[in-house]
Protein backbone atom coordinates (compact mmCIF):
# COMPACT_ATOMS: atom_id res chain seq x y z
CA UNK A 1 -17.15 -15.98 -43.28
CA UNK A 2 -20.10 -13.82 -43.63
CA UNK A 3 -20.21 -14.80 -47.93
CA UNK A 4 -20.90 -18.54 -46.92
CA UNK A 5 -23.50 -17.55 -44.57
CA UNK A 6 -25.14 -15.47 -47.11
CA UNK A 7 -25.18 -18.22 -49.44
CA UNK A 8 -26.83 -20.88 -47.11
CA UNK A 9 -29.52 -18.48 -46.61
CA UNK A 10 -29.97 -17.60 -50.21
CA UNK A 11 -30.39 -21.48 -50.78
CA UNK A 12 -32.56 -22.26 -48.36
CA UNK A 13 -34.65 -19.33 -50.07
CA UNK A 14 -34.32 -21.23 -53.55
CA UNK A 15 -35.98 -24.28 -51.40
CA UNK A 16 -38.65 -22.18 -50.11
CA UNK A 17 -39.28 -21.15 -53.52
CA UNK A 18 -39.48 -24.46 -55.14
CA UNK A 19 -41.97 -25.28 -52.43
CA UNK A 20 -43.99 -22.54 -53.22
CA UNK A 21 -43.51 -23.62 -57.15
CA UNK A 22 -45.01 -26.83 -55.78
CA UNK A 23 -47.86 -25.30 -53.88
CA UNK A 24 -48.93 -23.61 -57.36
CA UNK A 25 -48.55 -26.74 -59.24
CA UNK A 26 -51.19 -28.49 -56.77
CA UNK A 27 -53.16 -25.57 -56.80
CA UNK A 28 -52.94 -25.16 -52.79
CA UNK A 29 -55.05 -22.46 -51.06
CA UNK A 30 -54.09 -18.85 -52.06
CA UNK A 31 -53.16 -17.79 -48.59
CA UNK A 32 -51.32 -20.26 -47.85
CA UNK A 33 -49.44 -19.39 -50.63
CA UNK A 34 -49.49 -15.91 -50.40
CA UNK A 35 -47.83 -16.50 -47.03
CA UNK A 36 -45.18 -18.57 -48.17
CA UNK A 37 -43.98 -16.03 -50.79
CA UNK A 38 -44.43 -13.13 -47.83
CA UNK A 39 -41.57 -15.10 -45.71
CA UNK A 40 -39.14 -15.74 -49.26
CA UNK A 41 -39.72 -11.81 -48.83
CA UNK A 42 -39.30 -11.36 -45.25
CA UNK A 43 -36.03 -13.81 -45.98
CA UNK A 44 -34.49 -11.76 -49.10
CA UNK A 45 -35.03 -8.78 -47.28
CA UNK A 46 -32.94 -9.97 -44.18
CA UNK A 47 -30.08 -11.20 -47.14
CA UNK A 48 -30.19 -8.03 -48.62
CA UNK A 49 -29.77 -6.20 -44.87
CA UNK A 50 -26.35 -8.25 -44.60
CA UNK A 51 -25.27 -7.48 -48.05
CA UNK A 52 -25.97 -3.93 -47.47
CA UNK A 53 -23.80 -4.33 -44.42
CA UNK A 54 -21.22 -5.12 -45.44
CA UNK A 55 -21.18 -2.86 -47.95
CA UNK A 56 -21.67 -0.09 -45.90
CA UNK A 57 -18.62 -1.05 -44.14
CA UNK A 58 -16.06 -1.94 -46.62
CA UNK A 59 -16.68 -0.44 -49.87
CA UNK A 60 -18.72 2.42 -48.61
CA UNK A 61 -15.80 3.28 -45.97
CA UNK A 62 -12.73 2.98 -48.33
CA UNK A 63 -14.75 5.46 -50.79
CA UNK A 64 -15.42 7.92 -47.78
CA UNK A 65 -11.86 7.88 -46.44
CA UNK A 66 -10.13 7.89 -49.75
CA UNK A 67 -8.74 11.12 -51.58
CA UNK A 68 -11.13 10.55 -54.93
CA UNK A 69 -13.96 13.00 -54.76
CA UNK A 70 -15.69 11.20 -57.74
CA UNK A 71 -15.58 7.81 -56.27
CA UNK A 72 -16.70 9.15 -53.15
CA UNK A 73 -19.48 10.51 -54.72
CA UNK A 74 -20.59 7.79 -56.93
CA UNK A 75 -20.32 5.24 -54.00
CA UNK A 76 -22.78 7.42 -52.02
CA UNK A 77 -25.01 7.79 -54.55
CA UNK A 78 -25.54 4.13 -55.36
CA UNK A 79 -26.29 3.74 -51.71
CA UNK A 80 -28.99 6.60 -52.23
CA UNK A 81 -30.49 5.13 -55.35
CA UNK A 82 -30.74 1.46 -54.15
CA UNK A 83 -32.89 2.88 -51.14
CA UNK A 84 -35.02 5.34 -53.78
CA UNK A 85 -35.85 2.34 -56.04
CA UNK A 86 -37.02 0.34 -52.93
CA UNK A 87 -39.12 2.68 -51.35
């Protein structure tokens, strides 16, 4: 099941980030740091690739192959507007 999958990654990003927490507490070097929070990125960004996914082919699909113009259209444009606030 792809939700349980999702899930083990987003927690193992939650430990990643509590390390990190950690590495602030002890005042560790900045880079190292920095690095750390650029793989919780590189991680989240992976997550949200799956999400999108899926998305893309459930939700996105039904709206495109259904008879409701409107909920075709407001499906497509939430797609458009997650990638415009991203970029």
């Amino acid at each position: 099941m792809q939700n349980e999958g999702t899930i083990k990654r987003l927690m193992t990003i939650e430990g990643h980030l509590g390390g990190v927490i950690r590495m602030v507490e002890e005042d560790a070097y900045c880079i190292d740091v920095i690095r750390q929070i650029q793989a919780i990125q590189a991680a989240l960004k992976k997550v949200s690739g799956i999400i999108l996914d899926g998305h893309l082919n459930s939700c996105v699909i039904t709206a495109v192959q259904g008879d409701d113009l409107d909920e075709r259209q407001r499906v497509m444009q939430e797609v458009l507007d997650v990638f415009n606030t991203h970029v």
